[in-house]
N, C-alpha and C. Protein backbone atom coordinates (compact mmCIF):
# COMPACT_ATOMS: atom_id res chain seq x y z
N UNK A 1 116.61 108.49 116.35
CA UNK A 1 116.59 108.53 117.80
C UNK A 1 115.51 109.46 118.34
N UNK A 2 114.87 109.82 117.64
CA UNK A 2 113.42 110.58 117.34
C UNK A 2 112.47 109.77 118.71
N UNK A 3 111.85 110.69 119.80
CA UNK A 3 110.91 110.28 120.52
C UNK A 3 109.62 111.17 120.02
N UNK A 4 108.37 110.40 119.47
CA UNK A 4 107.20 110.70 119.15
C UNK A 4 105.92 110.16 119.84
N UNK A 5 105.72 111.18 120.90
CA UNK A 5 104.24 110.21 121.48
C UNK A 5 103.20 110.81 121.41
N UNK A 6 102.28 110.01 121.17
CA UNK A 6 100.86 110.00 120.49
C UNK A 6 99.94 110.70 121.91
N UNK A 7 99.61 111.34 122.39
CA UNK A 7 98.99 111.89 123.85
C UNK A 7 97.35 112.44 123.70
N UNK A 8 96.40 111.68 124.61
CA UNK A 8 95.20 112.88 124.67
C UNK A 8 94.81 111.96 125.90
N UNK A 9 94.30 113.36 126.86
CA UNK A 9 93.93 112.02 127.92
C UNK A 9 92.40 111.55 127.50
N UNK A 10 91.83 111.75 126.71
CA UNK A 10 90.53 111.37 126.29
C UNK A 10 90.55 110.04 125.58
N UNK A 11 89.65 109.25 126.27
CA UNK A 11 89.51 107.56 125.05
C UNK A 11 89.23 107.67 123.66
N UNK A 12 89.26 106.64 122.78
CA UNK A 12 88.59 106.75 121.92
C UNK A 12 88.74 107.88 121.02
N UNK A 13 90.41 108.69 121.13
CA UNK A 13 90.64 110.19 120.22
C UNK A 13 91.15 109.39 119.21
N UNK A 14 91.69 108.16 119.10
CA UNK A 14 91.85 107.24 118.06
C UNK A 14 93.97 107.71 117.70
N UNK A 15 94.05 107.49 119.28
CA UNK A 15 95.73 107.56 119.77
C UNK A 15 96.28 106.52 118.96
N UNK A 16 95.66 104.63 119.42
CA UNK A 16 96.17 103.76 118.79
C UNK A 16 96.16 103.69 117.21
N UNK A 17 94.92 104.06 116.14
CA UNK A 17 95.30 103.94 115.34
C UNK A 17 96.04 104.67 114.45
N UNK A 18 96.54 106.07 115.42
CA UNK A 18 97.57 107.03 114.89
C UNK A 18 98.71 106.15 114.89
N UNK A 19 99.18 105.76 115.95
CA UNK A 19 100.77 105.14 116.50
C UNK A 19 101.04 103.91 115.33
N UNK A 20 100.01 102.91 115.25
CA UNK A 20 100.18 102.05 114.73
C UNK A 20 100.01 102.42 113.01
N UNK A 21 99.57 103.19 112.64
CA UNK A 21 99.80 103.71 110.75
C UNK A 21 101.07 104.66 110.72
N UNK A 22 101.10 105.08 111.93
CA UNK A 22 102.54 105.49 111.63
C UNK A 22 104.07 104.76 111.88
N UNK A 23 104.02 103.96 112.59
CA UNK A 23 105.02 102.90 112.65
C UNK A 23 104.96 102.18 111.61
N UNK A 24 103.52 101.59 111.11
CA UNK A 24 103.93 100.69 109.57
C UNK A 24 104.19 101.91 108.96
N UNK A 25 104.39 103.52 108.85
CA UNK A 25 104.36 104.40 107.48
C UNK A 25 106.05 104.18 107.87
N UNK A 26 106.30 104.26 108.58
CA UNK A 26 107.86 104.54 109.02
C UNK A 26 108.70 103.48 108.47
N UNK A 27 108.48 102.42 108.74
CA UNK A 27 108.46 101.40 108.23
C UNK A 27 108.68 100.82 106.94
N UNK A 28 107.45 101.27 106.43
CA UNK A 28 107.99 101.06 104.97
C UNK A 28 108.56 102.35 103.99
N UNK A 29 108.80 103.11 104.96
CA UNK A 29 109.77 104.16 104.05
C UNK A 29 111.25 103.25 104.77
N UNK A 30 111.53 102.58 105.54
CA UNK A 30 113.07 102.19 105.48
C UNK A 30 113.67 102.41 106.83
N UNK A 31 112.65 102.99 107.67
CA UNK A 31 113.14 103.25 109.39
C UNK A 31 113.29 102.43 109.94
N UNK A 32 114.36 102.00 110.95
CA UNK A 32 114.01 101.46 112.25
C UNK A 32 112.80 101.80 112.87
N UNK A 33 111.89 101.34 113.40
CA UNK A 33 111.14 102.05 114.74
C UNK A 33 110.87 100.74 115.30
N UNK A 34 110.41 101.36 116.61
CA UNK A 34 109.86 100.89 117.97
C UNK A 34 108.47 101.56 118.15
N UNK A 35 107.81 100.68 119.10
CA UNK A 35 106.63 100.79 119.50
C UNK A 35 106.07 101.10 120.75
N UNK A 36 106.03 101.69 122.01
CA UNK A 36 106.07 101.67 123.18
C UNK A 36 104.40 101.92 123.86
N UNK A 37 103.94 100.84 124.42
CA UNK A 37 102.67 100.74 124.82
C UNK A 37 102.38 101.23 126.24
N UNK A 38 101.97 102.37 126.21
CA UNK A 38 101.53 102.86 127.92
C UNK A 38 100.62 103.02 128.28
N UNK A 39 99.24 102.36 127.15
CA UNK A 39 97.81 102.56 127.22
C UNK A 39 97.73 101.38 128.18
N UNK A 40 96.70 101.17 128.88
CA UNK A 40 96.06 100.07 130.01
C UNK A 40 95.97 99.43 128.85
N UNK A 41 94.62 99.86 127.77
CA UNK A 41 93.81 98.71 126.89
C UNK A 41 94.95 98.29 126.18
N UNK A 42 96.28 98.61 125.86
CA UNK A 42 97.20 97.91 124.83
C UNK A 42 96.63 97.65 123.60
N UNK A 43 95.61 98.60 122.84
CA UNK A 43 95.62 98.11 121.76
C UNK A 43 96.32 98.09 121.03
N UNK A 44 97.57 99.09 120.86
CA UNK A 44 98.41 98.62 120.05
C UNK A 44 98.95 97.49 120.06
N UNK A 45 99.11 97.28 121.34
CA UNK A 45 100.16 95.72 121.33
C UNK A 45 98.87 94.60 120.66
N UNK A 46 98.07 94.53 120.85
CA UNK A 46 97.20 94.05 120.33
C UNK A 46 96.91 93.70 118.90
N UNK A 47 96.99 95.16 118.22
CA UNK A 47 97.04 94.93 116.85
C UNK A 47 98.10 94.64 116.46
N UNK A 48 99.50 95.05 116.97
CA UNK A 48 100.60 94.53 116.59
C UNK A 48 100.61 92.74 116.34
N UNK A 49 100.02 92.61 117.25
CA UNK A 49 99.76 91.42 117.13
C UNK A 49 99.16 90.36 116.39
N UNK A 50 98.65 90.81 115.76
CA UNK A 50 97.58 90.57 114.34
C UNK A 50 97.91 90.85 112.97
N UNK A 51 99.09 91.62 113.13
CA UNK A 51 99.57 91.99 111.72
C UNK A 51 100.51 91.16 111.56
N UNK A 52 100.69 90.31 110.47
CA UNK A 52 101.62 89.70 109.61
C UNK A 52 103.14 90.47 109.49
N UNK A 53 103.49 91.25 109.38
CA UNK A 53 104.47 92.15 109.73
C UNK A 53 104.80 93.03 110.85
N UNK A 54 104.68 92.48 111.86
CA UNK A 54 104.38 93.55 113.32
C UNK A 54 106.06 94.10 113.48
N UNK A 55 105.62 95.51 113.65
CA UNK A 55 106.62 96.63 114.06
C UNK A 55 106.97 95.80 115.91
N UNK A 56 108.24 96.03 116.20
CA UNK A 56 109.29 95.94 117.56
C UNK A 56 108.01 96.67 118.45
N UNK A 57 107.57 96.01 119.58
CA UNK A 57 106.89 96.74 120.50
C UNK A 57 106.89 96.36 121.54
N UNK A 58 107.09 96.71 122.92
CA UNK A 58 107.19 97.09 124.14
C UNK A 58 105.60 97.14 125.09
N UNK A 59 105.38 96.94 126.18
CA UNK A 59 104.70 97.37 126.64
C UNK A 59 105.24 97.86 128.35
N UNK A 60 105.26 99.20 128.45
CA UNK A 60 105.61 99.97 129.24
C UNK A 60 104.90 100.76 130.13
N UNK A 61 104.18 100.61 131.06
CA UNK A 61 103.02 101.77 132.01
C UNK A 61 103.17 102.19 132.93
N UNK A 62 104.06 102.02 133.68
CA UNK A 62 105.54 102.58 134.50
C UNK A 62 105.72 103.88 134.76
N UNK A 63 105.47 104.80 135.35
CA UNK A 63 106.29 106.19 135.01
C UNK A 63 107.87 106.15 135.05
N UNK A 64 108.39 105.36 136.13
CA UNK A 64 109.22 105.00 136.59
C UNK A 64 110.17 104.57 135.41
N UNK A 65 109.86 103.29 134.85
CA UNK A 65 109.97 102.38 133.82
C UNK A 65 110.51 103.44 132.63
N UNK A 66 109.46 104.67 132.14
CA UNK A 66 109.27 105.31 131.37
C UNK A 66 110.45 106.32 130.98
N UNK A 67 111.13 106.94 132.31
CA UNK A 67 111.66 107.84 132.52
C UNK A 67 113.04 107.04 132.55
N UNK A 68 113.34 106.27 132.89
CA UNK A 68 114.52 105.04 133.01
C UNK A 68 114.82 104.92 131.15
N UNK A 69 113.82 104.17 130.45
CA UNK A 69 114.11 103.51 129.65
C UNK A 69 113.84 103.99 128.19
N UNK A 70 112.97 105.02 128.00
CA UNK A 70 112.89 105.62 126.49
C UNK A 70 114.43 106.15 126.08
N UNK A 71 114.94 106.73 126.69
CA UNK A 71 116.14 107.48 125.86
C UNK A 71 116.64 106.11 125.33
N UNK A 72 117.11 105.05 126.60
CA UNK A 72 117.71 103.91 125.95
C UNK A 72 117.20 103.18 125.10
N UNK A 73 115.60 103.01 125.35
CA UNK A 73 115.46 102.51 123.71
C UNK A 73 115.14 103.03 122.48
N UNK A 74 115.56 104.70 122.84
CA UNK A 74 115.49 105.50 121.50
C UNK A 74 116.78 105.65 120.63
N UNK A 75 117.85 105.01 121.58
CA UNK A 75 119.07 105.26 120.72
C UNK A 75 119.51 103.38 120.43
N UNK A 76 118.18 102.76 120.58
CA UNK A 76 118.52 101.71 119.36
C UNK A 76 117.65 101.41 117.91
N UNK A 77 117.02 102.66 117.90
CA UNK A 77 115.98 103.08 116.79
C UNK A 77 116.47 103.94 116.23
N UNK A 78 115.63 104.53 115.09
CA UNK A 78 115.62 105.84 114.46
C UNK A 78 114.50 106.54 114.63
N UNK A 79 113.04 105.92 115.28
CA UNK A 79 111.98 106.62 116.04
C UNK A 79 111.55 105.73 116.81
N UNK A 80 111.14 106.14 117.50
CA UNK A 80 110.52 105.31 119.43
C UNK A 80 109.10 105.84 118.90
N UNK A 81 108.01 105.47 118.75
CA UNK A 81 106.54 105.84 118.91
C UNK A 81 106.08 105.41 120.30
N UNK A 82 105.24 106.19 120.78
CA UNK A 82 105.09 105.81 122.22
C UNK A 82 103.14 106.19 122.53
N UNK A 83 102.60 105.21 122.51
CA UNK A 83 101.30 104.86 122.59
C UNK A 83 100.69 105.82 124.06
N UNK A 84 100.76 106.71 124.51
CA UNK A 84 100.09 107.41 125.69
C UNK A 84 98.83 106.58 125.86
N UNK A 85 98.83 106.85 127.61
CA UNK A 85 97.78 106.38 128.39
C UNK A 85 96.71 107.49 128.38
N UNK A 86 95.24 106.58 128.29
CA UNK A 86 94.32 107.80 128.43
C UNK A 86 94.31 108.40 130.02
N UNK A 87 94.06 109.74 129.85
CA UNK A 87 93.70 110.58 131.32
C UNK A 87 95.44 111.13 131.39
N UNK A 88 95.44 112.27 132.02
CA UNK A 88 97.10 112.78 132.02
C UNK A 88 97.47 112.62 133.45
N UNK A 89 98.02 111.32 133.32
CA UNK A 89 98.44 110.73 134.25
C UNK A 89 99.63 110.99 134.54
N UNK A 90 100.66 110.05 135.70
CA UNK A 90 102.25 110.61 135.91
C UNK A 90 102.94 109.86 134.68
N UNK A 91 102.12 108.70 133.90
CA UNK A 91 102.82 108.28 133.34
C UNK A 91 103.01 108.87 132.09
N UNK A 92 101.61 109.87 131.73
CA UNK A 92 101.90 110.45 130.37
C UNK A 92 102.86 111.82 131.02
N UNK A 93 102.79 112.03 131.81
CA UNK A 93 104.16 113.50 132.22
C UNK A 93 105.47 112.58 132.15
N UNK A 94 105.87 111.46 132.22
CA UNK A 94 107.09 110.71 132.14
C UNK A 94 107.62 110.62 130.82
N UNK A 95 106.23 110.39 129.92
CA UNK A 95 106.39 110.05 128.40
C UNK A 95 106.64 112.01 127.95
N UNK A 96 105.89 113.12 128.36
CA UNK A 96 106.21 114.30 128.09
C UNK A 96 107.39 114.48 128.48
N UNK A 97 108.04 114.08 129.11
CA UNK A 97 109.61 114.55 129.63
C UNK A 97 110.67 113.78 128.88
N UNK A 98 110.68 112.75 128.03
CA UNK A 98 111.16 111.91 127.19
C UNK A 98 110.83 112.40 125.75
N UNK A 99 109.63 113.05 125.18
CA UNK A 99 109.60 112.65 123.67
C UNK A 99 110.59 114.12 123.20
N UNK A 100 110.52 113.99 122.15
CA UNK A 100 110.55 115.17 120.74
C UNK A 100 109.38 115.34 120.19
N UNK A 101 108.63 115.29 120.55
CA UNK A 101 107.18 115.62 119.71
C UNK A 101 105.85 115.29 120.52
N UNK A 102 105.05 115.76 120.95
CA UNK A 102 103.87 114.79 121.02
C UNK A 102 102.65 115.58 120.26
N UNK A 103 102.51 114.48 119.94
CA UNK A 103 101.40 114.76 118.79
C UNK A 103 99.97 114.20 119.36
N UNK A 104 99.03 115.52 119.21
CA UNK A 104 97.86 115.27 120.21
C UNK A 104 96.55 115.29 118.94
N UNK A 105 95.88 113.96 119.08
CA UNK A 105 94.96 113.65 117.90
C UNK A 105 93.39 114.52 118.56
N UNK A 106 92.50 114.73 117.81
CA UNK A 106 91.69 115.37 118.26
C UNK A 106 90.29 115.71 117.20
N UNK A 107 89.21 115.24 118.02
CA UNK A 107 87.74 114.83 117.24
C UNK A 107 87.13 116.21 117.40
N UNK A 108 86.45 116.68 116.13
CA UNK A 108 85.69 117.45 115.93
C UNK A 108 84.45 117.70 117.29
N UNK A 109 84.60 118.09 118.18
CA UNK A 109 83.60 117.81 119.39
C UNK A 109 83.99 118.58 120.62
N UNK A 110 82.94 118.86 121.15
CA UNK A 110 82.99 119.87 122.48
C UNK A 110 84.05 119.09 123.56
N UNK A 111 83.66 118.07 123.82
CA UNK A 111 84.52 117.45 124.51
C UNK A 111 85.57 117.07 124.13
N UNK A 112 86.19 116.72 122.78
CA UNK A 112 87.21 116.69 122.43
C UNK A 112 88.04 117.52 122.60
N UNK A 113 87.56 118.37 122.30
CA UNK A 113 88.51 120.31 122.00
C UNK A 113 88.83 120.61 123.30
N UNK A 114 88.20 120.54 124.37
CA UNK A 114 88.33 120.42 125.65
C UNK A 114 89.76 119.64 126.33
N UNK A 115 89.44 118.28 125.95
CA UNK A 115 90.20 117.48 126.36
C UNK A 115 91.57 117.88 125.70
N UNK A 116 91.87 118.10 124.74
CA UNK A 116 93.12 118.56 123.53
C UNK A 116 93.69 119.59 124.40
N UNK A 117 93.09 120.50 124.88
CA UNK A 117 93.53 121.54 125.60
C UNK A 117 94.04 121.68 127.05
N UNK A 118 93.66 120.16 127.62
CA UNK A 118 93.97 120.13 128.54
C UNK A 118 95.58 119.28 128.63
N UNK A 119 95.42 118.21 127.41
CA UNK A 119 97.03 117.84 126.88
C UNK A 119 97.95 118.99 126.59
N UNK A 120 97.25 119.75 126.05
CA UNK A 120 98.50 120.83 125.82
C UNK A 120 98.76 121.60 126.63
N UNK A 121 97.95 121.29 127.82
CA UNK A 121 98.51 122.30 129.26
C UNK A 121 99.83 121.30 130.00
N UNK A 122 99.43 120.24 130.02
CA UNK A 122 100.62 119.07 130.26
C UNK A 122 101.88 119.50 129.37
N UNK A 123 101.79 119.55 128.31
CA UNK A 123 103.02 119.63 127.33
C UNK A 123 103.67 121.24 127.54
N UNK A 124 103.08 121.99 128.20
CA UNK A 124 103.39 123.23 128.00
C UNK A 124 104.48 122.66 129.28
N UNK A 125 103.75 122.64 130.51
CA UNK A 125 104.44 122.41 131.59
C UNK A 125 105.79 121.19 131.80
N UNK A 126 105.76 120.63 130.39
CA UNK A 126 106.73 119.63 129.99
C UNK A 126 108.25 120.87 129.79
N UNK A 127 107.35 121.60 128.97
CA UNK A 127 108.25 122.31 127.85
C UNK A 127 109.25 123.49 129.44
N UNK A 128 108.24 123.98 129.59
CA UNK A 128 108.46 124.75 131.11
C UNK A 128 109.74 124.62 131.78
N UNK A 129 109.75 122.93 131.97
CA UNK A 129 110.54 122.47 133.08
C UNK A 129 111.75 122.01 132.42
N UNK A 130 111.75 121.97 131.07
CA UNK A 130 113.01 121.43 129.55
C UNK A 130 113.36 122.34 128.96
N UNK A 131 112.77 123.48 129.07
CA UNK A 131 113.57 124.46 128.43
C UNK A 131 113.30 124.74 126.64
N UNK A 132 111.94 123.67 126.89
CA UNK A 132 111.96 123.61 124.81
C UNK A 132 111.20 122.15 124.71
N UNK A 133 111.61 121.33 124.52
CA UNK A 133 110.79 119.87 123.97
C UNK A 133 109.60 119.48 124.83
N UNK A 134 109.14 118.79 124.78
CA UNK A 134 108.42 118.70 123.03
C UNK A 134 107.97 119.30 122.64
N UNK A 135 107.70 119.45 121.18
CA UNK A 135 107.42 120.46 120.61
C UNK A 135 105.68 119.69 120.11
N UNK A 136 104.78 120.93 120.25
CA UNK A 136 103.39 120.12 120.59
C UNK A 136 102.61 120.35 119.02
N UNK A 137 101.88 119.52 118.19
CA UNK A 137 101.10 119.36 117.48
C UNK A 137 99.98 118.41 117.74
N UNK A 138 99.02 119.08 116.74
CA UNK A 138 97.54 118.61 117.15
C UNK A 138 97.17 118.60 115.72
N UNK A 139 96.18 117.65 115.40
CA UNK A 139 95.70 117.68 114.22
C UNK A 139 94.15 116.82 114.41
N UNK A 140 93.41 117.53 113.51
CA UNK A 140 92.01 116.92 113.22
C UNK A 140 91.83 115.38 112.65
N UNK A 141 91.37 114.61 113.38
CA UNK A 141 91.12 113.48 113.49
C UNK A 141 89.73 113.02 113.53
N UNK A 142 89.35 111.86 112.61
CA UNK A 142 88.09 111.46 112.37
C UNK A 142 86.71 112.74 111.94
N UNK A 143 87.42 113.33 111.06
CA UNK A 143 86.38 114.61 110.64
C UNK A 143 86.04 113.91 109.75
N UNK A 144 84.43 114.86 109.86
CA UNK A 144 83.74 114.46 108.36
C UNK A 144 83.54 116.04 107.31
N UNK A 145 83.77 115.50 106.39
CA UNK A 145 84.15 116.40 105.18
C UNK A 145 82.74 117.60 105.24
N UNK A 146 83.14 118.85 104.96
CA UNK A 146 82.03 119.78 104.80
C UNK A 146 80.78 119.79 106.00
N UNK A 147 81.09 119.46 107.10
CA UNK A 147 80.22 119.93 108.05
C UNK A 147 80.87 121.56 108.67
N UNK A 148 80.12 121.72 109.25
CA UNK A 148 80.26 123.01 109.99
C UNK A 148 81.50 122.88 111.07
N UNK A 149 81.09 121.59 112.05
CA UNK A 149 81.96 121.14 112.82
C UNK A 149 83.16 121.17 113.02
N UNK A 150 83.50 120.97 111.89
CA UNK A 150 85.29 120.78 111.42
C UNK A 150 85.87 121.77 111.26
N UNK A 151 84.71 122.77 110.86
CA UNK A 151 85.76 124.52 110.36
C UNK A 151 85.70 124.64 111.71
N UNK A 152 84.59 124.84 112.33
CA UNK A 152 84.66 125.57 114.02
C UNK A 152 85.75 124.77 114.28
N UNK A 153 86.38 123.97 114.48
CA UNK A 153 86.72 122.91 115.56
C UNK A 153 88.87 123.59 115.07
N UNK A 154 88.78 123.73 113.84
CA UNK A 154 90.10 124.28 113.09
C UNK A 154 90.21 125.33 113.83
N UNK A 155 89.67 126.24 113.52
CA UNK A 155 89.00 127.58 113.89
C UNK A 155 89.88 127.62 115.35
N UNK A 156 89.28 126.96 116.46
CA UNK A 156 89.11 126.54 117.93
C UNK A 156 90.79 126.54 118.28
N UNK A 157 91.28 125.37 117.35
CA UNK A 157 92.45 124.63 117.77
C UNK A 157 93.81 125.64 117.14
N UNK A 158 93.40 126.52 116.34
CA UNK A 158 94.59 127.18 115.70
C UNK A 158 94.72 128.66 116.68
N UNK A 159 93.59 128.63 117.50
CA UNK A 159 93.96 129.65 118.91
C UNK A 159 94.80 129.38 119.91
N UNK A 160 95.04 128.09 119.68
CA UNK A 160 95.95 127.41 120.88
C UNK A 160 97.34 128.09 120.65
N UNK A 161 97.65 128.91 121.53
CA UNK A 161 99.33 129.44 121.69
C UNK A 161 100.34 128.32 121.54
N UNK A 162 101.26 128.61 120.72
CA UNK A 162 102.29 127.98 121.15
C UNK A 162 102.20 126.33 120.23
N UNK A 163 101.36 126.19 119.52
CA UNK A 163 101.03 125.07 119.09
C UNK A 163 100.88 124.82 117.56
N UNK A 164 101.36 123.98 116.84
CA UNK A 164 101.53 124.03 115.56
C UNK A 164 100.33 123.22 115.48
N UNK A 165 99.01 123.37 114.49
CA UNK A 165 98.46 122.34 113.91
C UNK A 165 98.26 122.42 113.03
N UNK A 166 98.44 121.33 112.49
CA UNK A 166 99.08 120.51 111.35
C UNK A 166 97.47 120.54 110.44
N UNK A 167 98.11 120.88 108.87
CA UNK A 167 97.47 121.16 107.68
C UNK A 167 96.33 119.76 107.52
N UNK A 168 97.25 119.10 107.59
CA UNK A 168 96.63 117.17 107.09
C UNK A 168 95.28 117.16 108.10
N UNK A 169 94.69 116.94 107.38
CA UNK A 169 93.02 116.44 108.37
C UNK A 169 92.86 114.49 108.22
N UNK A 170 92.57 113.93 109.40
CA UNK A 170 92.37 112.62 109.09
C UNK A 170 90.52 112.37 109.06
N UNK A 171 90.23 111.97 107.95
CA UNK A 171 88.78 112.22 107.46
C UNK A 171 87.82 110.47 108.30
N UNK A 172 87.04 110.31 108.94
CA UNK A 172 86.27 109.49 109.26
C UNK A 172 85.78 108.74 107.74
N UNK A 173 86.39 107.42 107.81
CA UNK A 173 86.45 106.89 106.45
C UNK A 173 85.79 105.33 107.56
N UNK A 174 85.25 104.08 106.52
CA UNK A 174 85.06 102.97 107.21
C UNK A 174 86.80 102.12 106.98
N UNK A 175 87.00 102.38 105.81
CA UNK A 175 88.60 101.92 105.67
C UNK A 175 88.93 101.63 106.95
N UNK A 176 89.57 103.01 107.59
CA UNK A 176 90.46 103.43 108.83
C UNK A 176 89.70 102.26 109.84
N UNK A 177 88.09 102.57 110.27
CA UNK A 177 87.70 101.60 111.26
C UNK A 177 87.91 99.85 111.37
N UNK A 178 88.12 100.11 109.75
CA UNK A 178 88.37 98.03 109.90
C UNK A 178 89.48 97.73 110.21
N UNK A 179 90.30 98.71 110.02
CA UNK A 179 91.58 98.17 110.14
C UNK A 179 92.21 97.20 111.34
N UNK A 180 91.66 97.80 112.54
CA UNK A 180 91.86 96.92 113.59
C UNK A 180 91.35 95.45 113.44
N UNK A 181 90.14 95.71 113.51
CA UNK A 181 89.59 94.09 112.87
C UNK A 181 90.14 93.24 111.95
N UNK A 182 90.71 93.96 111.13
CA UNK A 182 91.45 92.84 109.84
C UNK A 182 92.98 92.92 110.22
N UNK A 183 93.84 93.53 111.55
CA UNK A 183 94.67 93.00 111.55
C UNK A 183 95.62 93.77 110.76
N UNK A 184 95.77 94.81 109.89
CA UNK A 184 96.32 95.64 108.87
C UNK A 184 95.99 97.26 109.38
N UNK A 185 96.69 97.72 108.08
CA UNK A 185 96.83 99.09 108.01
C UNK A 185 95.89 99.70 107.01
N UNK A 186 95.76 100.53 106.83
CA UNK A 186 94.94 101.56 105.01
C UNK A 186 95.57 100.77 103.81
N UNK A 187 96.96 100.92 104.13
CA UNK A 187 98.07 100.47 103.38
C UNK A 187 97.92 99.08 102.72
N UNK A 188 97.35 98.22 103.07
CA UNK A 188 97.21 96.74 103.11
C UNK A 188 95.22 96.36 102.55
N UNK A 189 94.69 97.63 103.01
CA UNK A 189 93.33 96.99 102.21
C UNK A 189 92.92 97.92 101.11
N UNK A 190 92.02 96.71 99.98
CA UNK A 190 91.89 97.64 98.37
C UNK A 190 90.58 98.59 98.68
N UNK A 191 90.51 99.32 97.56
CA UNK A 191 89.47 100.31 97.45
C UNK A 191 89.86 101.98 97.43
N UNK A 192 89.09 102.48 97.03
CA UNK A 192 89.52 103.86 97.08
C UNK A 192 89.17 104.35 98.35
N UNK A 193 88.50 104.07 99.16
CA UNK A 193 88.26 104.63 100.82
C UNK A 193 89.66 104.57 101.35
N UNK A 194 90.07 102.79 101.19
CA UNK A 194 91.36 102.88 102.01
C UNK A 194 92.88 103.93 101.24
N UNK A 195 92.68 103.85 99.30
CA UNK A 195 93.41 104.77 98.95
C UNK A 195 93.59 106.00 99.59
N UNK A 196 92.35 106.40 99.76
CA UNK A 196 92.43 108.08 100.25
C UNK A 196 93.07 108.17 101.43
N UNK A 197 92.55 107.20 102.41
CA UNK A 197 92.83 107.63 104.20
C UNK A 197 94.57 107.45 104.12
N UNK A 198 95.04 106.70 103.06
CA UNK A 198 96.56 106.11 103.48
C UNK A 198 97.15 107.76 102.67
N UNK A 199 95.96 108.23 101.64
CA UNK A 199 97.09 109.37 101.52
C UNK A 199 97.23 110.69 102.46
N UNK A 200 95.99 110.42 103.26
CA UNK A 200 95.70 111.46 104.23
C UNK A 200 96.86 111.61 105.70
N UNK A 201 96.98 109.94 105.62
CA UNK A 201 98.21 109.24 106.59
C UNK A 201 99.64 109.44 106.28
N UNK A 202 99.55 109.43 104.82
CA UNK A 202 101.18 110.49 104.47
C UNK A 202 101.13 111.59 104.88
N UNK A 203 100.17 112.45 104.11
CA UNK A 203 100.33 114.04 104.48
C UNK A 203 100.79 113.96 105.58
N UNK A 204 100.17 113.89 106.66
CA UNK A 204 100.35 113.77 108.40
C UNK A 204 101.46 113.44 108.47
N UNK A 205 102.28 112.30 108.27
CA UNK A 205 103.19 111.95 108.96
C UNK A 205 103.85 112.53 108.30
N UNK A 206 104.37 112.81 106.77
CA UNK A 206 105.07 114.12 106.57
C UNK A 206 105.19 115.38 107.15
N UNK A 207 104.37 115.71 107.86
CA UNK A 207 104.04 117.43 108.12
C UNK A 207 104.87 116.77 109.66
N UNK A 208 104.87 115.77 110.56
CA UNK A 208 104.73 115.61 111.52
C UNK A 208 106.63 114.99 111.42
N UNK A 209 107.10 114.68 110.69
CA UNK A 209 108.32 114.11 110.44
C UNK A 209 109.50 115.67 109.90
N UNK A 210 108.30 116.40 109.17
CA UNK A 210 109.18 117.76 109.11
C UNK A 210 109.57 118.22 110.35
N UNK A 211 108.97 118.34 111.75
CA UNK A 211 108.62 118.76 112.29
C UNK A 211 110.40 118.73 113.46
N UNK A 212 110.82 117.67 112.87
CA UNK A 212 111.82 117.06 113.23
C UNK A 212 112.95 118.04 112.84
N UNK A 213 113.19 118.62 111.55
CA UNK A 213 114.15 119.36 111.11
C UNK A 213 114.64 120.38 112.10
């Protein structure tokens, strides 16, 4: 009955292909889950759509809608994933007032780090007005291995008060990018690129599923 939403108001922080590797990870460990789409572009619903096995998904952009209907469709799951809209809109403060977690993805980059920080001013003011939830993580997304970038950018994000980020780094692999195109997950295509990113996609959702205890 777990609410987990994926949040950055920045495009392109690569929200959808968090939500959607973690609903198939959920998945095939034996979960119920749900899918809840509050992005305009719907790519998740999109790719859901393309996969041969598509996870239960919703499309919801509502604040209204939002605030009404997650609890209820979190207690016919065992996790609700919930796709955030880019920009911190009323509808991503609807989805902050509903989850257990939001997990804020975030690119090695000036503007990224920026933008991350401005989600976690939303989530603070979530937490503010709840007394406690959600509880906020951030993790490095689309890094490339041994640049400078990535230490600064760790460095940057582990100043953030109040904020757990998470050990697991998701590494800029071509694997991860096809995935949309082919319709699948890491999980589903061969090679050792896609080996690695799907184990990079455990770590994460382990560290991010502890998080729950």
């Amino acid at each position: 009955m777990a609410v987990i939403a994926v949040v950055n108001q920045k495009g392109g922080s690569g929200k959808s292909t968090t939500v959607v590797h973690f609903a198939e990870w959920l998945l095939r460990k034996g979960h119920k889950v749900m899918v809840i789409d509050a992005d305009a572009q719907q790519s998740s619903s999109i790719w859901f759509g393309l996969m041969n096995e598509p996870v239960p998904w919703k499309v919801m952009g509502s604040p209204d809608d939002l605030l009404e209907h997650l609890p209820m469709l979190a207690a016919e799951c065992d996790h609700l994933i919930v796709d955030g809209p880019a920009g911190l809109s009323e509808a991503t403060r609807a989805i902050m007032f509903r989850s257990d977690i939001a997990l804020v993805p975030c690119q090695p980059t000036g503007v990224d780090l920026r933008s991350a920080s401005d989600a976690v001013r939303l989530i603070r003011q979530a937490q503010s007005v709840r007394s406690g939830p959600p509880k906020a993580a951030l993790f490095l997304n689309r890094a490339v291995r041994g640049t400078k970038l990535k230490e600064e950018a760790v460095n940057l994000l582990s100043k953030l008060p109040d904020v757990t980020v998470l050990k697991a780094v998701i590494h800029q692999k071509q694997a991860v990018a096809d995935t949309f195109g082919q319709g699948a997950t890491v999980w589903d295509l061969p090679g050792k690129s896609a080996a690695e990113s799907a184990s990079e996609y455990e770590s994460l959702f382990t560290e991010v599923m502890g998080m729950l205890g």
